[in-house]
N, C-alpha and C. Protein backbone atom coordinates (compact mmCIF):
# COMPACT_ATOMS: atom_id res chain seq x y z
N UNK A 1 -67.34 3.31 35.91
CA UNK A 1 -68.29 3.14 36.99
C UNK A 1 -69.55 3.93 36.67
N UNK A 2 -70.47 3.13 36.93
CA UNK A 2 -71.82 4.04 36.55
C UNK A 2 -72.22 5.03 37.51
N UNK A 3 -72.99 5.71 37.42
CA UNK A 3 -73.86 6.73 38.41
C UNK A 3 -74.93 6.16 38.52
N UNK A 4 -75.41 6.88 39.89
CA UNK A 4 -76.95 6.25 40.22
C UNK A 4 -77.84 6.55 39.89
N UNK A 5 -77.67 7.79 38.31
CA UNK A 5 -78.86 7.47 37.90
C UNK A 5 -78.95 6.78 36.55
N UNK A 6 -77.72 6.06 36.33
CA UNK A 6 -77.45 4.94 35.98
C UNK A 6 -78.14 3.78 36.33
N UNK A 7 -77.22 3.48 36.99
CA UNK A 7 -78.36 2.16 37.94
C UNK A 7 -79.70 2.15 38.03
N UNK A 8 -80.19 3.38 37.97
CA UNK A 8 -81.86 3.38 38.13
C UNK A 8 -82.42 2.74 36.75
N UNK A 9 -81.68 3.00 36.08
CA UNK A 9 -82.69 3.11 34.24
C UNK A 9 -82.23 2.08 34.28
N UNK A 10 -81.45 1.06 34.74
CA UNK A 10 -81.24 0.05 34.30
C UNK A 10 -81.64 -1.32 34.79
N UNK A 11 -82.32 -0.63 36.19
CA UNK A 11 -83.34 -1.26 37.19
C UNK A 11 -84.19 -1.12 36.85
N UNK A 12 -84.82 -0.43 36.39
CA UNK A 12 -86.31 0.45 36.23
C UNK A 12 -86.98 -0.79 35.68
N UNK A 13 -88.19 -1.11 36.20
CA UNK A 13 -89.30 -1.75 35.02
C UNK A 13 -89.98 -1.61 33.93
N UNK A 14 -89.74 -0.61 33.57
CA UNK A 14 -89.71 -0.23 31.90
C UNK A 14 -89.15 -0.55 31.21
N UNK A 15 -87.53 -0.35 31.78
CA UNK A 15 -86.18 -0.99 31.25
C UNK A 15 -86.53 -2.50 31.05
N UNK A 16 -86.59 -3.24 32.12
CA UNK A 16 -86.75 -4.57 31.72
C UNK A 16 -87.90 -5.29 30.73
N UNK A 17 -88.99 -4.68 31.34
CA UNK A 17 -90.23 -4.58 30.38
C UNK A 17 -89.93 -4.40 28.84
N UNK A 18 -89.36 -3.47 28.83
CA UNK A 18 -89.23 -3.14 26.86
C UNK A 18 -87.83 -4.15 26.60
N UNK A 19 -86.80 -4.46 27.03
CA UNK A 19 -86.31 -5.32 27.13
C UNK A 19 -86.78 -7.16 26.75
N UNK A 20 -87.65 -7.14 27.57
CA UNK A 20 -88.49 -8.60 27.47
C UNK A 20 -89.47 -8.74 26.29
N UNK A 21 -90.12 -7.33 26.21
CA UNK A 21 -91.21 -7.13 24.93
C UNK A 21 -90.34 -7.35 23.65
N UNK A 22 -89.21 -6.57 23.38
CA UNK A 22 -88.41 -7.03 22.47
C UNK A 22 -87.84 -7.99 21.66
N UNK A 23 -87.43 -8.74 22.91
CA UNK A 23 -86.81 -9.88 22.72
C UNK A 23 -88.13 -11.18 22.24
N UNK A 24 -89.51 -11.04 23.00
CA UNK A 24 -90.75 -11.83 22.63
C UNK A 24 -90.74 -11.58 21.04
N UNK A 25 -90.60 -10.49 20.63
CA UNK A 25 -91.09 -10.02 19.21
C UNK A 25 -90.03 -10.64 18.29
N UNK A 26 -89.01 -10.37 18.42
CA UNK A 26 -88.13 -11.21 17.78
C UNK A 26 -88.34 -12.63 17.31
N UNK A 27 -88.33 -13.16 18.75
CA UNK A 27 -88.38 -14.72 19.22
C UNK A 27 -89.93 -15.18 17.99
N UNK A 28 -91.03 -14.61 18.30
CA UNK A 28 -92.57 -15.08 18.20
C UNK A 28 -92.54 -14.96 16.74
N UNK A 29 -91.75 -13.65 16.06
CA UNK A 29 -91.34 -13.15 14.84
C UNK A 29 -90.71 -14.39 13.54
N UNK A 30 -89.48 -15.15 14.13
CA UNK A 30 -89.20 -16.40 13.57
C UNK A 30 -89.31 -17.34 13.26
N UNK A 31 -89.96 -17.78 14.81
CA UNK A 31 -90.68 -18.91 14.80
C UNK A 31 -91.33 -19.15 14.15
N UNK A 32 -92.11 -18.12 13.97
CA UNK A 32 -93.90 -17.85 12.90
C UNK A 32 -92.93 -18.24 11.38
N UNK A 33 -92.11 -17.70 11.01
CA UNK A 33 -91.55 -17.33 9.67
C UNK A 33 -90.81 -18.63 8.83
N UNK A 34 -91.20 -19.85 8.52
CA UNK A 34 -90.54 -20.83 8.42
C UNK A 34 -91.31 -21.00 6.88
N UNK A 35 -90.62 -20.41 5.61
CA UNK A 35 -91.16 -20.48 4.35
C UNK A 35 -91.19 -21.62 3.87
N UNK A 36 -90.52 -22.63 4.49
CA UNK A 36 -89.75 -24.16 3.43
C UNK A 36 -90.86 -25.07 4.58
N UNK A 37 -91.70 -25.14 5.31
CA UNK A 37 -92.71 -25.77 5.58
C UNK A 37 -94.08 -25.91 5.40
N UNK A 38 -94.50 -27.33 4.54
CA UNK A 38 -95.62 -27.05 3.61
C UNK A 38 -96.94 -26.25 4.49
N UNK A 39 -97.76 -25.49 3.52
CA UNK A 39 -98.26 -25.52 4.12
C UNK A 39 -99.49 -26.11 3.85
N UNK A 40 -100.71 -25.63 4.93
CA UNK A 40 -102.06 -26.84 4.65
C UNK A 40 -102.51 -26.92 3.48
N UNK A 41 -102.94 -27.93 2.74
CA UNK A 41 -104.14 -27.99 1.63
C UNK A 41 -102.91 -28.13 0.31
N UNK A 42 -101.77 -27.82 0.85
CA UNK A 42 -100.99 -27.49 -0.38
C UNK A 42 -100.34 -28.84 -1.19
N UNK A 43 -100.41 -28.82 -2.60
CA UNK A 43 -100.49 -30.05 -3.32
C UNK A 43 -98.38 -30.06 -2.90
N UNK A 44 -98.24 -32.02 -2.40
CA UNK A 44 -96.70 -32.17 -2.65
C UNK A 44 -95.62 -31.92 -3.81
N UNK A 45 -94.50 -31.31 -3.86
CA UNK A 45 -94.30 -31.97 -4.72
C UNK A 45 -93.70 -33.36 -5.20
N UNK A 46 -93.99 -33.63 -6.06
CA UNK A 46 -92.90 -35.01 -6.41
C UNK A 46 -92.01 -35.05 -7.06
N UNK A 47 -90.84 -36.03 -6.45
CA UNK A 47 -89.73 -35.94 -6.86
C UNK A 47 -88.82 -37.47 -6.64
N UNK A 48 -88.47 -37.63 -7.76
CA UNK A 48 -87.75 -38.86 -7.54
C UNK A 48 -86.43 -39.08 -7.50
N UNK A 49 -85.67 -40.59 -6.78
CA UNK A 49 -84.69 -40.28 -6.15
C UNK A 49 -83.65 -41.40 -6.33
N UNK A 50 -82.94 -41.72 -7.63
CA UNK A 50 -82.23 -42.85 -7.60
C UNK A 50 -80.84 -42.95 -7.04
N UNK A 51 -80.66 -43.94 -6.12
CA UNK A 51 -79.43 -44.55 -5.17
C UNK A 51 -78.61 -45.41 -6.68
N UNK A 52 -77.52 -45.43 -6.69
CA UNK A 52 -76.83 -46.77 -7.22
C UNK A 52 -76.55 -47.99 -6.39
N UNK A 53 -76.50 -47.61 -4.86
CA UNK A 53 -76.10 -49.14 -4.05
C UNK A 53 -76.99 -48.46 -2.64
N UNK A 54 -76.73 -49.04 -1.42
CA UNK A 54 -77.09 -49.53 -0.26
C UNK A 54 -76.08 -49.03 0.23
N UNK A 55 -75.03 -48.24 0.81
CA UNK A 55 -74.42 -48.44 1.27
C UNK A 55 -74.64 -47.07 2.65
N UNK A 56 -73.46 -46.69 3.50
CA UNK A 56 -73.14 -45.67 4.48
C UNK A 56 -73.39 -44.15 3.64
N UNK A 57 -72.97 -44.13 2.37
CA UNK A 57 -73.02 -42.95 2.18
C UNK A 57 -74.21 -42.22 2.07
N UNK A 58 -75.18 -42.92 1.76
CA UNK A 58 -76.60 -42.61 1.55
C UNK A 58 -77.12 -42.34 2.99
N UNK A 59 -76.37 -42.42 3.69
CA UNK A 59 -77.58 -42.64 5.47
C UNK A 59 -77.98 -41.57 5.75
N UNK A 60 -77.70 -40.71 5.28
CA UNK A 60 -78.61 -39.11 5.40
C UNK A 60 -79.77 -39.44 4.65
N UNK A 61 -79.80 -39.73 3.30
CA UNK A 61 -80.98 -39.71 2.76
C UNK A 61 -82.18 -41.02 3.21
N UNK A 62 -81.66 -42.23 3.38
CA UNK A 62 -82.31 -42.85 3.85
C UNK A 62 -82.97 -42.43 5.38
N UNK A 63 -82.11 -41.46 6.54
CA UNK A 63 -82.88 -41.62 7.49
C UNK A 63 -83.81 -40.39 7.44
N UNK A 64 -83.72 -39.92 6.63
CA UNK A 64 -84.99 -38.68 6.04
C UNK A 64 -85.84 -39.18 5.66
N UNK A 65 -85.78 -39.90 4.64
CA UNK A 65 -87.30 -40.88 4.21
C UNK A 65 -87.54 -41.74 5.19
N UNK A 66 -87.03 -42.46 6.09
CA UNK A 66 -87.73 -43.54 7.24
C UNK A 66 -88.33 -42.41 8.84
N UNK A 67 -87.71 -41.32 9.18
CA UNK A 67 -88.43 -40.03 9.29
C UNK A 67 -89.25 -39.21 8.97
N UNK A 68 -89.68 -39.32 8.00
CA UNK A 68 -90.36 -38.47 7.49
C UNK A 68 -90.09 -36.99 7.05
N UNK A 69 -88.64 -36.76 6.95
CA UNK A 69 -88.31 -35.22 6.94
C UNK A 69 -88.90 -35.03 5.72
N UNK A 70 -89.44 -35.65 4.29
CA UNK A 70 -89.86 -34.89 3.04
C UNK A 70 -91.02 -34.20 2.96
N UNK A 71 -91.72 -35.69 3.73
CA UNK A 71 -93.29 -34.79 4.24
C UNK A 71 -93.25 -33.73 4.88
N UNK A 72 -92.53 -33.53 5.97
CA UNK A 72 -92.59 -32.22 6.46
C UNK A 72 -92.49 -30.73 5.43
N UNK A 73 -91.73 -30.95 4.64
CA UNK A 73 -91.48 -30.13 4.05
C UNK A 73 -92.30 -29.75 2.38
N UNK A 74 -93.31 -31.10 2.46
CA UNK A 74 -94.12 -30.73 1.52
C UNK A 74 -93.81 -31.45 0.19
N UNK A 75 -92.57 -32.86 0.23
CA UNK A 75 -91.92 -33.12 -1.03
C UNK A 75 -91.99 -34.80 -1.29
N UNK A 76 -92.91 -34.98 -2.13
CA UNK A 76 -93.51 -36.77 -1.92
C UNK A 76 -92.25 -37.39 -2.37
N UNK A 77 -91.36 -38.62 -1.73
CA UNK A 77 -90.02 -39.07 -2.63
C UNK A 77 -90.27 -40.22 -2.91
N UNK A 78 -90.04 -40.78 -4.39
CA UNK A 78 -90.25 -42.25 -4.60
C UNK A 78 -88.54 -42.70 -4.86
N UNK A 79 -88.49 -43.02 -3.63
CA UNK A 79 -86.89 -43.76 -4.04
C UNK A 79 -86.71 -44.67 -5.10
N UNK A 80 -85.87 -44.88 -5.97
CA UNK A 80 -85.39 -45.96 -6.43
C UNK A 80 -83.65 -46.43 -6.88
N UNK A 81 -83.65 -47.80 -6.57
CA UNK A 81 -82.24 -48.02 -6.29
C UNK A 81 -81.72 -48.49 -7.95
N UNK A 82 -81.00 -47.83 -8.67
CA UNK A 82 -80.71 -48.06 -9.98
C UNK A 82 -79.31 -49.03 -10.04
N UNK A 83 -79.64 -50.01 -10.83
CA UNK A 83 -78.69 -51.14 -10.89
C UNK A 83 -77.82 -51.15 -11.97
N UNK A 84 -76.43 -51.01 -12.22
CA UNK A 84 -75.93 -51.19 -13.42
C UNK A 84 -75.11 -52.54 -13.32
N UNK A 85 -74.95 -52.86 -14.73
CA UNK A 85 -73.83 -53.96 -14.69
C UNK A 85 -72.65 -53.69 -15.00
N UNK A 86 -71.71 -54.58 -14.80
CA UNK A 86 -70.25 -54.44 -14.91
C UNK A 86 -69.31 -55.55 -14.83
């Protein structure tokens, strides 16, 4: 059980104040900090990307390129679907 002058510091608006300031700094701290997003002016790179078929397994990569997730990240992709025989 706490004491009341417990309860005070833990009421106090300082308490909450440095509390809230904290937690902003953190928060504003990360957000800002995202190294793997291009940034402006900066040349893509390129990189190319051969599939053997069409199928389900690829649907990650296909819905990244019809999204746009490469651009975001600064990485030009020229898909291509490589055909073998058999």
């Amino acid at each position: 059980m706490r004491s009341k002058a417990q309860d005070e510091i833990f009421c106090s608006a300082k308490y909450r104040f440095l509390v809230l300031a904290v937690t902003l700094g953190f928060w504003l701290g990360i957000a800002r900090a995202n190294p793997y997003i291009a940034k402006p002016g900066e040349a893509p790179l390129r990189l190319r990307i051969a599939t053997c078929s069409v199928t389900g397994g690829f649907v990650h990569l296909y819905t990244a390129l019809e999204n746009g997730l490469f651009k975001k990240y600064g990485v030009r992709c020229m898909p291509r679907r490589s055909s073998t025989g058999g």
